[in-house]
Structure formats: C-alpha cells, structure tokens
Protein backbone atom coordinates (compact mmCIF):
# COMPACT_ATOMS: atom_id res chain seq x y z
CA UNK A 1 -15.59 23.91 -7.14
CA UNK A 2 -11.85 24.90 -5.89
CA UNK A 3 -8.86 23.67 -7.67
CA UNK A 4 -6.47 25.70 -5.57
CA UNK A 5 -2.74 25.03 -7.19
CA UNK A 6 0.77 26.70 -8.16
CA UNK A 7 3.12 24.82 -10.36
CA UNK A 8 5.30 26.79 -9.08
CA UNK A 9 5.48 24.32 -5.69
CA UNK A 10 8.57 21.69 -5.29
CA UNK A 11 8.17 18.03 -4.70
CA UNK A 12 8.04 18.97 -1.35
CA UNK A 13 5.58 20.98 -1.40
CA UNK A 14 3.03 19.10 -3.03
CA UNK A 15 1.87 15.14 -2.23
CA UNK A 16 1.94 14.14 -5.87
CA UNK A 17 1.69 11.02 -8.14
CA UNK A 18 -1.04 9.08 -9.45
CA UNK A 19 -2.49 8.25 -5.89
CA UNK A 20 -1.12 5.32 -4.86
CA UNK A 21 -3.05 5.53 -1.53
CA UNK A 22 -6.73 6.33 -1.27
CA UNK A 23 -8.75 6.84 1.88
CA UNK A 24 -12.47 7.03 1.13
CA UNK A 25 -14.49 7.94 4.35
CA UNK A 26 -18.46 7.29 4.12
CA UNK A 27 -21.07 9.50 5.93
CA UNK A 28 -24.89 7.85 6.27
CA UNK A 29 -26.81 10.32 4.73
CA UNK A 30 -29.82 9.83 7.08
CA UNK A 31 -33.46 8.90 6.06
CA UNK A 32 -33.65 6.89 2.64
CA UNK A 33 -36.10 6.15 0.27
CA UNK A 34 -38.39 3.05 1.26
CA UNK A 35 -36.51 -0.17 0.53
CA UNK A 36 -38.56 -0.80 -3.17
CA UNK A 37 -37.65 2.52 -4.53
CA UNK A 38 -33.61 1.78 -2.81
CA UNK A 39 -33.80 -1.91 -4.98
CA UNK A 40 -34.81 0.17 -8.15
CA UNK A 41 -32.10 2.95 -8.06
CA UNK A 42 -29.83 0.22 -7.57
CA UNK A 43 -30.35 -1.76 -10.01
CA UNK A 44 -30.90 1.39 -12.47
CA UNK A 45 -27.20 1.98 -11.08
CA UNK A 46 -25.70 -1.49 -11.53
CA UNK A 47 -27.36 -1.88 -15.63
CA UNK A 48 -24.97 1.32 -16.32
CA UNK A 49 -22.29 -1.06 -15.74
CA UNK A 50 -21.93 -3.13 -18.36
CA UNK A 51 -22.77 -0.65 -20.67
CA UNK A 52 -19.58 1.84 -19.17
CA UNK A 53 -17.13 -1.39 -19.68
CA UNK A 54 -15.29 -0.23 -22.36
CA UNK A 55 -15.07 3.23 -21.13
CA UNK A 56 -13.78 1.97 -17.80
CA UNK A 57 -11.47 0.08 -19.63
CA UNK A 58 -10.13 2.99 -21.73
CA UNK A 59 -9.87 5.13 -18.46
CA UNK A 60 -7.76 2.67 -16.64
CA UNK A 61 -5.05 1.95 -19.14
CA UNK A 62 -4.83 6.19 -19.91
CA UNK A 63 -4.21 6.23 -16.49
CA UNK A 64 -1.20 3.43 -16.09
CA UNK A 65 0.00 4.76 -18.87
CA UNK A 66 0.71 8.15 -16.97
CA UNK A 67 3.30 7.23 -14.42
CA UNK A 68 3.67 9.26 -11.78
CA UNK A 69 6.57 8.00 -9.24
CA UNK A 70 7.31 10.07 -6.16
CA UNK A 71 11.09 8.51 -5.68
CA UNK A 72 11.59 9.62 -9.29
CA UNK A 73 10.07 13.15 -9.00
CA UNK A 74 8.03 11.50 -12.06
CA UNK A 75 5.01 13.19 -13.97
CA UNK A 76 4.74 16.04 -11.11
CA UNK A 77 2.36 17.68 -11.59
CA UNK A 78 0.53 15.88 -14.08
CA UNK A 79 -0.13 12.67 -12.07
CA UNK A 80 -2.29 14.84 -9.25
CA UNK A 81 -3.58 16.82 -11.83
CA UNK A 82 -5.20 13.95 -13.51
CA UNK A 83 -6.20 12.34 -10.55
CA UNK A 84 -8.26 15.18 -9.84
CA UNK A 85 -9.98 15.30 -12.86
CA UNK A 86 -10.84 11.66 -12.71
CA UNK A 87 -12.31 12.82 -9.25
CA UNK A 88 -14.30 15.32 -10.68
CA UNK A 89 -15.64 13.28 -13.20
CA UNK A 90 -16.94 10.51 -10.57
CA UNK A 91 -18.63 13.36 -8.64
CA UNK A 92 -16.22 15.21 -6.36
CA UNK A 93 -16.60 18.45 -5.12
CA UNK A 94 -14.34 21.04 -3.71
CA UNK A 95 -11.35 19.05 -5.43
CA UNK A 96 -8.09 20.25 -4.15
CA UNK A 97 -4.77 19.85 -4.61
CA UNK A 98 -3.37 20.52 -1.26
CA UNK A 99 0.75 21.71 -0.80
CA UNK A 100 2.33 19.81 1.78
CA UNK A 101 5.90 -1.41 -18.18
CA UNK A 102 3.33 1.53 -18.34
CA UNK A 103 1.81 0.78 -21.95
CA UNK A 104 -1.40 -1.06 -20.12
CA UNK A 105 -2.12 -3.86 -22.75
CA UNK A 106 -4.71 -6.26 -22.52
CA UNK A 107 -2.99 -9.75 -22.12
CA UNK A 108 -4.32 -13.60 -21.87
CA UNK A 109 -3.10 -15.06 -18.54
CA UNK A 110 -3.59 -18.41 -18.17
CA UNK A 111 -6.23 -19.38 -16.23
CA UNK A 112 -7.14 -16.18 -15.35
CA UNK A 113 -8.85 -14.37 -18.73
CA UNK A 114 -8.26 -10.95 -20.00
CA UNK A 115 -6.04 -9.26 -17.57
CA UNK A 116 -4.56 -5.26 -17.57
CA UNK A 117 -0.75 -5.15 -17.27
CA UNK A 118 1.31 -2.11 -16.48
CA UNK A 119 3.11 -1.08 -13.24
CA UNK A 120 0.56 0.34 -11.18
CA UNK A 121 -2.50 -1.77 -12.54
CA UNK A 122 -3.47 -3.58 -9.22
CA UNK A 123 -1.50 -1.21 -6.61
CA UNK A 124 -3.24 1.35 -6.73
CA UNK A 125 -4.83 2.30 -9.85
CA UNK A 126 -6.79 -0.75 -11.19
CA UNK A 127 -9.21 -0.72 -7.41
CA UNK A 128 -8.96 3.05 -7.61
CA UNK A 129 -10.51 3.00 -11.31
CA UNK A 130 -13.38 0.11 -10.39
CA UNK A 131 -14.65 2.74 -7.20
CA UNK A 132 -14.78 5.73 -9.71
CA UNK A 133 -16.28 3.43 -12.05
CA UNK A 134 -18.78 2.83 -9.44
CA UNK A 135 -19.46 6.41 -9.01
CA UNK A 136 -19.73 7.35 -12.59
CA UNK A 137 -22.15 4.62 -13.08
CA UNK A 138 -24.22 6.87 -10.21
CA UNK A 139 -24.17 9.86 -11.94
CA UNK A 140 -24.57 7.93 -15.47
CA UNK A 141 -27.97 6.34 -14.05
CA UNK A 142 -28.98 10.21 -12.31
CA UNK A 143 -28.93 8.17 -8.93
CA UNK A 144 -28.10 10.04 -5.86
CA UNK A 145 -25.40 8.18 -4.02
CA UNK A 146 -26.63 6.96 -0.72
CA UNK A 147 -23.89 7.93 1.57
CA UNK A 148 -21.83 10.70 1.37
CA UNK A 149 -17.55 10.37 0.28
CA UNK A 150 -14.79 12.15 1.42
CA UNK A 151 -11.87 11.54 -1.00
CA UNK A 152 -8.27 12.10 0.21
CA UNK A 153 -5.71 11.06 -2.08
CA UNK A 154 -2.14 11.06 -2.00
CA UNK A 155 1.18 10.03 -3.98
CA UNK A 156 4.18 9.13 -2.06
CA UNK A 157 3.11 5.56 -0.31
CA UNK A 158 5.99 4.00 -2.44
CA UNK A 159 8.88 5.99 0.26
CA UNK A 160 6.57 5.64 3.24
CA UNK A 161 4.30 8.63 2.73
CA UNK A 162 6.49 11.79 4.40
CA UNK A 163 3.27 13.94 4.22
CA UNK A 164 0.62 12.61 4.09
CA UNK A 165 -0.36 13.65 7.47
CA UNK A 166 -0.19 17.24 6.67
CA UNK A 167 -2.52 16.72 3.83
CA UNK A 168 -5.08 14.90 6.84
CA UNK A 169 -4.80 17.13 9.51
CA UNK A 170 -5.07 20.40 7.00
CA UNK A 171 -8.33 21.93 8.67
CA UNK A 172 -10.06 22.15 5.82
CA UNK A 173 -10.09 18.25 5.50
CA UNK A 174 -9.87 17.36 8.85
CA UNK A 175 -12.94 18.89 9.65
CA UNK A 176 -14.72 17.12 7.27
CA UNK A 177 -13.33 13.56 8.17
CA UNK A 178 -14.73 14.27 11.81
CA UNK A 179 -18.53 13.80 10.53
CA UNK A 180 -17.17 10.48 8.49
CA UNK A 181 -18.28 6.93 10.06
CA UNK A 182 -15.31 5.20 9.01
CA UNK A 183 -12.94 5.05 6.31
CA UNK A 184 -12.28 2.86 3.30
CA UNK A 185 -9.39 2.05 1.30
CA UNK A 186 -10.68 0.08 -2.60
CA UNK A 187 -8.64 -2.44 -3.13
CA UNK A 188 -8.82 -6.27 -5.44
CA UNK A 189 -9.15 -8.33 -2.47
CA UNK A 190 -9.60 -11.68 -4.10
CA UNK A 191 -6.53 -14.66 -4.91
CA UNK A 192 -6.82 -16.05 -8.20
CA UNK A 193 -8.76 -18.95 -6.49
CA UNK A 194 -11.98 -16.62 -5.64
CA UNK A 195 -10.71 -16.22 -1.45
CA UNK A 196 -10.82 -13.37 -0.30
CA UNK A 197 -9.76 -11.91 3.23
CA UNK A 198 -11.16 -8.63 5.25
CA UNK A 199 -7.84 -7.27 7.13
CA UNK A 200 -7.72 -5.69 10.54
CA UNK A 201 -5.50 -3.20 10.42
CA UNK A 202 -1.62 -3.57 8.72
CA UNK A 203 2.25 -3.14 9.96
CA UNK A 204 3.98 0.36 10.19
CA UNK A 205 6.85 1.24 8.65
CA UNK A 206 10.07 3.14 8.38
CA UNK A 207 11.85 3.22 5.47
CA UNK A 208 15.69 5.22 5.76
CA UNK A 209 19.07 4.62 4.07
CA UNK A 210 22.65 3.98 6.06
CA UNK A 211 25.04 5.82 4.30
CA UNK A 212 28.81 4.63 4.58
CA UNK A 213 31.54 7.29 3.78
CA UNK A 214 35.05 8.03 3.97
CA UNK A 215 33.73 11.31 4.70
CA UNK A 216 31.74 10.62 7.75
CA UNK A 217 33.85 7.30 8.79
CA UNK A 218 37.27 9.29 9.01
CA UNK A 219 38.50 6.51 7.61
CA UNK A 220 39.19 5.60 3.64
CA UNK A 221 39.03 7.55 0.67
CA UNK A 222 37.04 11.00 0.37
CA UNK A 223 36.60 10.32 -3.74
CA UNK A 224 36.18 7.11 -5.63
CA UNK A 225 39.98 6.01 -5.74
CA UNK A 226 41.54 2.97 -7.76
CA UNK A 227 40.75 -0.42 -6.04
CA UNK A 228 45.10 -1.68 -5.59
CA UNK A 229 44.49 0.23 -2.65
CA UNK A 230 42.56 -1.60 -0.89
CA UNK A 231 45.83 -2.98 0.53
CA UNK A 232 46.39 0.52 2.07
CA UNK A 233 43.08 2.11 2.45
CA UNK A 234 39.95 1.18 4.40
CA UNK A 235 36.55 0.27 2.61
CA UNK A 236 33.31 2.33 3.35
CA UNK A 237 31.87 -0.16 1.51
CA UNK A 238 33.40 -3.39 2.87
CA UNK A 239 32.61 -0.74 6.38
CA UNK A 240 28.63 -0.88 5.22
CA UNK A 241 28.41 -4.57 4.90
CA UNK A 242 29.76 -5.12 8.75
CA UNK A 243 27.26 -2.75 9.67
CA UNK A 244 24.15 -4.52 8.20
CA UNK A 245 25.96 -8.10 9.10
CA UNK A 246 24.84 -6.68 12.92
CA UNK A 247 21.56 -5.99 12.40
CA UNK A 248 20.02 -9.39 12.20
CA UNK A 249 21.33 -12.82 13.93
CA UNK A 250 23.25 -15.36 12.53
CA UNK A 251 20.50 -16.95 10.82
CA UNK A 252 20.83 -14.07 8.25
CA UNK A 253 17.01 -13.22 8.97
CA UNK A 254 15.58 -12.39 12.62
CA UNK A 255 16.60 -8.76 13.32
CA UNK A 256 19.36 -8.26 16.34
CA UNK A 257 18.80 -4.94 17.28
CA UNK A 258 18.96 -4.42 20.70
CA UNK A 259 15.10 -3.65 22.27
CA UNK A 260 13.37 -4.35 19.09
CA UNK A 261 10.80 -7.01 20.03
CA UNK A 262 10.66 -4.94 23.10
CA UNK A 263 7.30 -3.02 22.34
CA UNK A 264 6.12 -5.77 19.49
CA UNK A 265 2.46 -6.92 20.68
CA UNK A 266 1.74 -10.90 20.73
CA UNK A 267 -1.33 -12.20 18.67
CA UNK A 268 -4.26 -12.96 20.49
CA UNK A 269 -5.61 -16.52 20.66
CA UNK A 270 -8.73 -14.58 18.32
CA UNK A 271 -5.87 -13.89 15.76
CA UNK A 272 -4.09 -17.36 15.81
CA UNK A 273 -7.12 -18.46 15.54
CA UNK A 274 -7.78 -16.05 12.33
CA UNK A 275 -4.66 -17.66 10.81
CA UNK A 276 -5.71 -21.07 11.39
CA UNK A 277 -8.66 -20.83 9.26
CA UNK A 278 -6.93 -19.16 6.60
CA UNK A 279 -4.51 -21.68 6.22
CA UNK A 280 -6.64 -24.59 6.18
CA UNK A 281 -8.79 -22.45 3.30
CA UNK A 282 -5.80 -21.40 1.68
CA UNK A 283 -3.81 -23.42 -1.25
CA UNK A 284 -0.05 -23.34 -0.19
CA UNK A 285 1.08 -23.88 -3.53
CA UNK A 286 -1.37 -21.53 -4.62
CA UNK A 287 0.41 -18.48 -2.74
CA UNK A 288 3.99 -20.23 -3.11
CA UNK A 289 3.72 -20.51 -7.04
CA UNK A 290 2.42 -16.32 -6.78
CA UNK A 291 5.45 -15.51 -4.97
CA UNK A 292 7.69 -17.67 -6.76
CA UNK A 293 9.31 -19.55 -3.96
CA UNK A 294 9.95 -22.66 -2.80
CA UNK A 295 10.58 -23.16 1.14
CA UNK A 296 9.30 -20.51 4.07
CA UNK A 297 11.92 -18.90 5.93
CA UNK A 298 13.58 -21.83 8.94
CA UNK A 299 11.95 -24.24 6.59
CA UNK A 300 8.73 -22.98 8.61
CA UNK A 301 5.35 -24.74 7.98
CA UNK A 302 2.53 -23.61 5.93
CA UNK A 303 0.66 -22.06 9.46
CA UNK A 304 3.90 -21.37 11.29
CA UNK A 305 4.96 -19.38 8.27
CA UNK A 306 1.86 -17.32 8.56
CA UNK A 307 1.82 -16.80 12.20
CA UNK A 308 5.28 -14.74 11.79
CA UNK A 309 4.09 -12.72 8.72
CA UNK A 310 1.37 -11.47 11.02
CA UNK A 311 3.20 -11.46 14.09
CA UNK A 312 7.42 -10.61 13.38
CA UNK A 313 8.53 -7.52 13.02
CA UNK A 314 11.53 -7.22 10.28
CA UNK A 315 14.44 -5.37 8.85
CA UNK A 316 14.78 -6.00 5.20
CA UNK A 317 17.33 -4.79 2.64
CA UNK A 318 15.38 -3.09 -0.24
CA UNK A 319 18.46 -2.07 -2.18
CA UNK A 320 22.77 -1.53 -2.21
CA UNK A 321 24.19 1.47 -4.03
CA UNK A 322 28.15 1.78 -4.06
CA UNK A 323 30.88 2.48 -6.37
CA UNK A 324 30.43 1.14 -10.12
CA UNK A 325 27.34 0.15 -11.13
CA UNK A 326 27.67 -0.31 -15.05
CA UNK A 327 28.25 -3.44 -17.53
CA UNK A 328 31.51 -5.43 -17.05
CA UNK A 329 33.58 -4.34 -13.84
CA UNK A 330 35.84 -1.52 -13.15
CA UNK A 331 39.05 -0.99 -10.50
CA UNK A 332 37.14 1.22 -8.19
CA UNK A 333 37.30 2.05 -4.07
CA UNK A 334 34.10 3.56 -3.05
CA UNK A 335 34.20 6.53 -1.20
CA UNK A 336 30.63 5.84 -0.24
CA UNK A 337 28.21 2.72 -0.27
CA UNK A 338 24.43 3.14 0.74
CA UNK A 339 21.56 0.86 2.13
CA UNK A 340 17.97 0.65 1.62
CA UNK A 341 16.49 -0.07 4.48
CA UNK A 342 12.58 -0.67 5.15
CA UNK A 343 11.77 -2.09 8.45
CA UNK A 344 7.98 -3.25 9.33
CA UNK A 345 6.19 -3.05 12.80
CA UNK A 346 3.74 -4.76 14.59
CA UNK A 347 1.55 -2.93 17.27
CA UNK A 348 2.26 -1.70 20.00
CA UNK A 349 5.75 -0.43 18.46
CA UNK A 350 6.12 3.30 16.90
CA UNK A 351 7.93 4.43 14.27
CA UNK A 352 10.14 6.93 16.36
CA UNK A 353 10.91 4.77 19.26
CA UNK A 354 11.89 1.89 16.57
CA UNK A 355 14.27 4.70 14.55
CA UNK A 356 15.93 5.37 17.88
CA UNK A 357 16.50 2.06 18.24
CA UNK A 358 18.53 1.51 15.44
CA UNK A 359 20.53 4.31 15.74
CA UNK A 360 21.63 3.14 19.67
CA UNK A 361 22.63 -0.60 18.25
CA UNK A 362 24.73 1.25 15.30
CA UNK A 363 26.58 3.28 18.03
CA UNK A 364 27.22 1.11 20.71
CA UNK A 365 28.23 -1.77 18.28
CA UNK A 366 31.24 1.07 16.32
CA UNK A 367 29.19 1.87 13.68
CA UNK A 368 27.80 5.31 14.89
CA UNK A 369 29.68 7.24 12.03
CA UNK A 370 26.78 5.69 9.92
CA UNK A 371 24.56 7.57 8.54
CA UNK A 372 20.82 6.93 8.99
CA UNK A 373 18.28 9.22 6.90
CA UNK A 374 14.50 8.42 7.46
CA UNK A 375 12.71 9.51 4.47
CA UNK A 376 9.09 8.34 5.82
CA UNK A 377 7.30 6.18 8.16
CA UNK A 378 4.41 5.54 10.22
CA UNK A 379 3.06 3.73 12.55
CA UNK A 380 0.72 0.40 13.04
CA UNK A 381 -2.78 0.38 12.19
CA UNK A 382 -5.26 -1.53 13.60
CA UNK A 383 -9.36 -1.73 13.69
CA UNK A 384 -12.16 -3.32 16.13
CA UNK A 385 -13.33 -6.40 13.96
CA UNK A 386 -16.95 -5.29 15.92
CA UNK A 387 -16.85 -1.92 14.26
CA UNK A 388 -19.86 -1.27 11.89
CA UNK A 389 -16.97 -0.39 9.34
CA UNK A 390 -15.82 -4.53 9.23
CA UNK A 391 -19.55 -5.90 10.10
CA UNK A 392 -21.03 -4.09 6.58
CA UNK A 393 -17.96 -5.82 4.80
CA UNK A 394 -18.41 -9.06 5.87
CA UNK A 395 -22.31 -8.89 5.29
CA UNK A 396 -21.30 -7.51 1.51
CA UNK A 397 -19.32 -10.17 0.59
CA UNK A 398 -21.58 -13.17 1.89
CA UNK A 399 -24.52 -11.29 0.06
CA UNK A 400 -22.76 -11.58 -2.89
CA UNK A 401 -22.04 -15.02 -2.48
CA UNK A 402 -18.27 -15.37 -1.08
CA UNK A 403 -17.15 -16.27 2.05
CA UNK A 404 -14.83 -13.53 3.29
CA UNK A 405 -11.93 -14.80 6.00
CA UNK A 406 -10.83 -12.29 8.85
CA UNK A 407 -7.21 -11.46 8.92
CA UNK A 408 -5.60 -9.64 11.94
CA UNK A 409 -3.49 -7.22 9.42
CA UNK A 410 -1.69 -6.58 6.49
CA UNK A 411 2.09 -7.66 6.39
CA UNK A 412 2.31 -4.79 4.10
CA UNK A 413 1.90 -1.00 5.22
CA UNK A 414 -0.21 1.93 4.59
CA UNK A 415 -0.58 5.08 6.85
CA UNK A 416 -4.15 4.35 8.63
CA UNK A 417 -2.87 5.37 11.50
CA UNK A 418 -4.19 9.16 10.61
CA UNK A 419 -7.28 7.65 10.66
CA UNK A 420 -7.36 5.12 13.32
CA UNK A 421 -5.67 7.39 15.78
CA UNK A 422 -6.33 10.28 18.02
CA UNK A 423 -8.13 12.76 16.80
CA UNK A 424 -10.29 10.61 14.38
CA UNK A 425 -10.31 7.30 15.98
CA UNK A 426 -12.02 5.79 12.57
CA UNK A 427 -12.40 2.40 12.02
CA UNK A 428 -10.48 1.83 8.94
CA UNK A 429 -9.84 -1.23 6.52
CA UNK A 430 -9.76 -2.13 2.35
CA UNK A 431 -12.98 -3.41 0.66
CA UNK A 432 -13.27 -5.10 -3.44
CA UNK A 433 -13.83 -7.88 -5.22
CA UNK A 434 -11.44 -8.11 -8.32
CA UNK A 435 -8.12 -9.79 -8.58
CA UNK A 436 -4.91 -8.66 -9.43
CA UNK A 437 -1.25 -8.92 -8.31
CA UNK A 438 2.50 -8.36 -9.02
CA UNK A 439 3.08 -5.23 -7.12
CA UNK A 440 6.02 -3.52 -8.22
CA UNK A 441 6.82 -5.56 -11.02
CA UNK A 442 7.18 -5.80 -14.26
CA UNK A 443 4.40 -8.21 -15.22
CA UNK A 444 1.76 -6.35 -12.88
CA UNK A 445 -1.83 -6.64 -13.71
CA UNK A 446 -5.55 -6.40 -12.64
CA UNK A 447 -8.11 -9.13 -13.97
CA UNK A 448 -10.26 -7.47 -16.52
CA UNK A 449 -12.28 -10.24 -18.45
CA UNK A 450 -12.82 -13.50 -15.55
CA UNK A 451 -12.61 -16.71 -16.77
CA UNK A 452 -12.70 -18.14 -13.54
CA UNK A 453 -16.58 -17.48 -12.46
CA UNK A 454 -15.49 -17.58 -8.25
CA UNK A 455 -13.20 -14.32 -9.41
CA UNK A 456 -14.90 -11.03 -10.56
CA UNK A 457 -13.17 -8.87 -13.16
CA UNK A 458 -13.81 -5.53 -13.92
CA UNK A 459 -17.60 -5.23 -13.94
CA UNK A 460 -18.10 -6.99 -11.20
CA UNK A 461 -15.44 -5.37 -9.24
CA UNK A 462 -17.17 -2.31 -10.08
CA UNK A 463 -20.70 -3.65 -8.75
CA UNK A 464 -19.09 -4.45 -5.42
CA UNK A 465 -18.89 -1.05 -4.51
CA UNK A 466 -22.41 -0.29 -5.51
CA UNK A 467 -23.27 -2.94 -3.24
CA UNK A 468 -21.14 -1.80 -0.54
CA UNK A 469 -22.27 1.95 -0.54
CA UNK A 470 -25.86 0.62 -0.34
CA UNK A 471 -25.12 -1.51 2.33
CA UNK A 472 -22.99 1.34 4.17
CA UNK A 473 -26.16 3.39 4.36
C-alpha cells in the first residue's frame, strides 16, 4: 500500500478536508459464484450489520467531530489523513493522498427517532460512513466484494472544488477510472416521508466574489475613514450595492445579465413530465415546513415552483463583507465592501462562457472597476436515464420495497462533469437509502435509529449498499 504525502504541502497543494465529495466508480468483476452461493455470502454480509451498529455509530460521530473546512484552511492535514485511514479500514488499496456544531450527539427528533447532529452529518459524512460501513461489514463476514471500487475523494466542494480535476485526471487515477462502468456518489436519498428520488445529473456552478474598492474604483477612500464624510467622499460600499442592484431585474430575483439564458437548455417534455409526478407524490408542506418557508418565489405554484428549480439558472448572494462588522455600530467609510457570489447553471451553459458573461454586463453597465475573483466552478452534469448505471438503481430500490421517482437533476452542484465528460464519458448519479438534512446548518443531522418504518436509519442505510453492489455485478 502507498500513502505518498509531505506535510510540508500548502492548502494549495493538497485537496484536503474530511471529503465532502465522494465518487465511487464500480468495475463488474466478471464470472460469479452460482446465484445460491451469491444469496449466502450476502446474507453472511448483511447479519454483520447489526452486529457493527454501534461501531458504525462510534465511527461516524469521531468523524463529525473532526472538522475539516477548506474555506477555513481547517484540520489540514488531519481531515485527509483520517479519511484515508477510514479507507483503509473498509478495504482500500493503494490509498493516496494526491497534491494538487461538531460534538455529534445523539438527539430525539420528533417524528423521526434517534438522529446524529453535527455539521457535516448528512453532507457528506453520515452517506460516506453507511458505504464504508457496508464495506467493513465485507471484510467483517470474509466476503469478497463482488465488484471492484475505485475511491476518489476530495475536500473543497464547499468553494466549488478548484482541484478536483487535477486529482481525476492525475494518470495514476485516471487510468484506473477508464476500466470503471460508471460512477457513484452515496448519499441519504430519502425525505422524512420514506420518497425517495434517483437524479439525472445536477447544475454547475461558479462561485467568485466582487470586490468594491477605493483602490480599484479611483474613487473614495483608500483606508477605512470616519463616516461624516460621506458628504464629501464616494462609497465603495454604497458603489457595491449598485453593482449587484444590476444583476437581476426588478423583481429582485431573475438574473439580468446580458446573454445569460442564452446557452440555458429547456426541459424536455420527459423531464416536465418527471416533475409532474414528483409533485403529485410529493407533500408541499412537507418540503415547505423543511425549508422553513412560506410562499415560492412570484407566489409560484407547488409544480411551477419546481419546474424553475430544475430549469432557471440563478445568481444568488451567499454573503456581504464591508466595513464594521462587530456588536453595536461604529462611524466608519469602507474603503472596501465584498460579495459572495454563487451562480448555478443549467446545461448546455459552461462555467467559463457564464464568468465572461458577468464580467461584460459589469463593464458595459460602469461597473468594470469591480473586481471579480472566481475561486471554483464547474460545469453541468448530466446522465442517460437508459444507462445501466440508473437502470440497477431503480431495480435496487423497488427490490427493496420503495418506489424511487426520476428527477432530471440536482438544483444543487457537484463536479460530475469529470466523470460524465470527455475522456470518461461515465454515467454518473447518487445512490442510499437513509435520511438526513440541514446542510450547512447548525441543527444538521442523519437519521440513526427510524421510527418511521418507510425511512431506513443507519443499518438499513448500510444494507442498501450491499444490495446495490450485488446488484451492480
């Protein structure tokens, strides 16, 4: 086994954190055992299970309980470093690490049963924990997995993943994900109702600040001066807000730079069609009282609503940084005011072209002294429902009893497109049962102990992927 590392490497130089995105490629393996010998190292696999529950407990609350956060330079190198070891332990070979509320308590939640909370406990690590799980219960049992894994792991999906195409094309792992089928991403598909959708692909992304400065602008201060002179001296900040105030229409909402719907790709009667169904299975209030809100945007309804989550392309505000910041208020000018900016794209539009965009609108509308840093981005995603990949998903969730929905793509983002794209041209997509929700916030968890018997917790989220690397094979 290789463990190739230097501590010595920056940020930079490493993709680091606790793995926040997970690409798990599966190879048939060829001729099998006949199907009665199969059923028995199955089901020698899936009686580990329950007996590895409070071990896979244990391992998934040590794990929230290391943070690793790439926009904070956080636990680097620790968070890698464990997540290799936790690959090792499931079974990995040739692990590499290649340069380029975290207590986890068990809670009651209503209606729910025993859940794990802790920021990272359903996005990424809680799936990520239940597929190791899976794997460990493997080697526990002395059963030979019946496909072969490629693991590729990497930290920095939180500010758009800057590199982790590097780590893909390295040639070392590239050539291995050329003899992979398809690729596989674990995740805790179902609601808290038991539904449970198999997407299609999901929306790119580029995520960049505008910067505002006196600096820059010509104009204003070039240091934080006191705010009486605002009568005399311009505002970068007041400078900033103009700027934004261009980038979407009056509504406050649909973006209003110039060419951006330009390249955006219409949904296919087969996708409105996709939507439909959802939203007739689907509890409104359900997903409402999860988010916390109480009208869609233009007072949309319940299916119009979902038609442009799947279908708009946005421009959203993440975050404003300017001037004071503390308790109470203070007489300040800003010398300098920043945006965070994220900005989501359907196919057929690329990350570049959209970048380039933005920047034209901000010049030709004054604003071109405005600074716009991309820190990461990608492009769309998006896989042939036909592919073998999607088919063996579908058939593993009505096996076990569920009635999965197709969903043309994920409103959020991760970077498939390394996958789906030239050279690999993998089908590529998310597969788990398990529940779990409250991404990025404080109150994040993953179902542990189901008191809902149409949701699985741990175990069986665990004994979907047995099922699922049986049925890949």
């Amino acid at each position: 086994m290789t463990n190739d590392r230097d501590l010595e490497f920056s940020r930079r130089d490493f993709v680091q954190g606790a793995v926040s995105g997970v690409a798990l490629a599966s190879v048939p393996m060829g001729m099998l055992a006949a199907a009665p010998a199969k059923d028995a190292d199955k089901a020698a696999v899936l009686a580990q299970i329950p007996k590895m529950h409070a071990a896979n407990i244990k391992r998934l609350q040590e794990w929230i309980a290391l943070p690793s956060i790439a926009a904070e330079n956080r636990n680097f190198p620790q968070g890698p470093e464990h997540m290799a070891k936790l690959a090792q332990e499931a079974g990995f070979t040739g692990v590499k690490l290649i340069p380029p509320p975290l207590e986890a308590r068990l809670v009651q939640k209503e209606g729910l049963g025993t859940v794990c909370m802790g920021r990272g406990a359903v996005n990424q690590k809680g799936p990520e924990n239940s597929f190791l799980s899976a794997l460990m219960a493997f080697k526990t049992a002395g059963i030979k997995l019946p496909v072969n894994l490629v693991l590729v792991c990497e930290g920095e999906e939180e500010i758009a993943s800057p590199h982790f195409q590097e780590v893909v094309r390295n040639p070392e792992v590239m050539a291995e994900l050329k003899k992979c089928a398809g690729v596989f991403m674990p995740e805790a598909g179902q609601d808290r109702d038991g539904g449970l959708q198999v997407s299609l692909g999901a929306k790119g992304v580029v995520e960049l600040e505008l910067i505002s400065s006196g600096e820059k602008w010509g104009r204003g201060p070039a240091h934080d001066v006191h705010s009486s002179l605002e009568a005399q001296v311009d505002s970068p900040s007041w400078h900033l807000v103009q700027a934004l105030n261009t980038l979407v229409e009056k509504d406050g909402h649909t973006p209003a730079v110039e060419g951006f719907f330009e390249k955006a790709k219409p949904l296919t009667a087969a996708q409105e069609q996709m939507i439909k169904e959802h939203a007739a299975k689907t509890s409104e209030g359900t997903v409402k009282k999860a988010l916390g809100v109480q009208h869609w945007v233009h007072d949309k309804n319940w299916v119009d609503s979902l038609m442009l989550l799947e279908s708009r392309p946005t421009i959203n505000i993440e975050g404003l940084v300017g001037g004071y910041t503390g308790p109470g208020g203070k007489t300040v000018l800003p010398h300098k005011a920043v945006a965070k900016i994220d900005m989501r794209l359907v196919p057929d539009m690329t990350a570049a072209d959209t970048l380039a965009k933005l920047k034209a609108h901000l010049a030709k509308h004054g604003f071109g002294d405005i600074e716009v840093n991309m820190s990461g981005g990608y492009n769309p995603t998006q896989t042939d429902p036909e592919s073998k990949l999607i088919k063996t998903q579908l058939a593993t969730y009505r096996k076990l009893g569920l009635d999965p929905q197709l969903w043309p793509r994920s409103a959020g983002s991760w970077p498939g497109y390394v996958f789906t794209d030239a050279p690999l041209s993998l089908p590529a997509g998310h597969f788990g049962l398990g529940h779990g929700t409250g991404a990025h916030a404080p109150d994040e968890y993953y179902l542990i102990e189901s008191t809902n018997p149409k949701v699985q917790g741990l175990d069986g989220a665990v004994a979907s992927f047995v099922e699922y690397l049986y049925a890949l094979s």
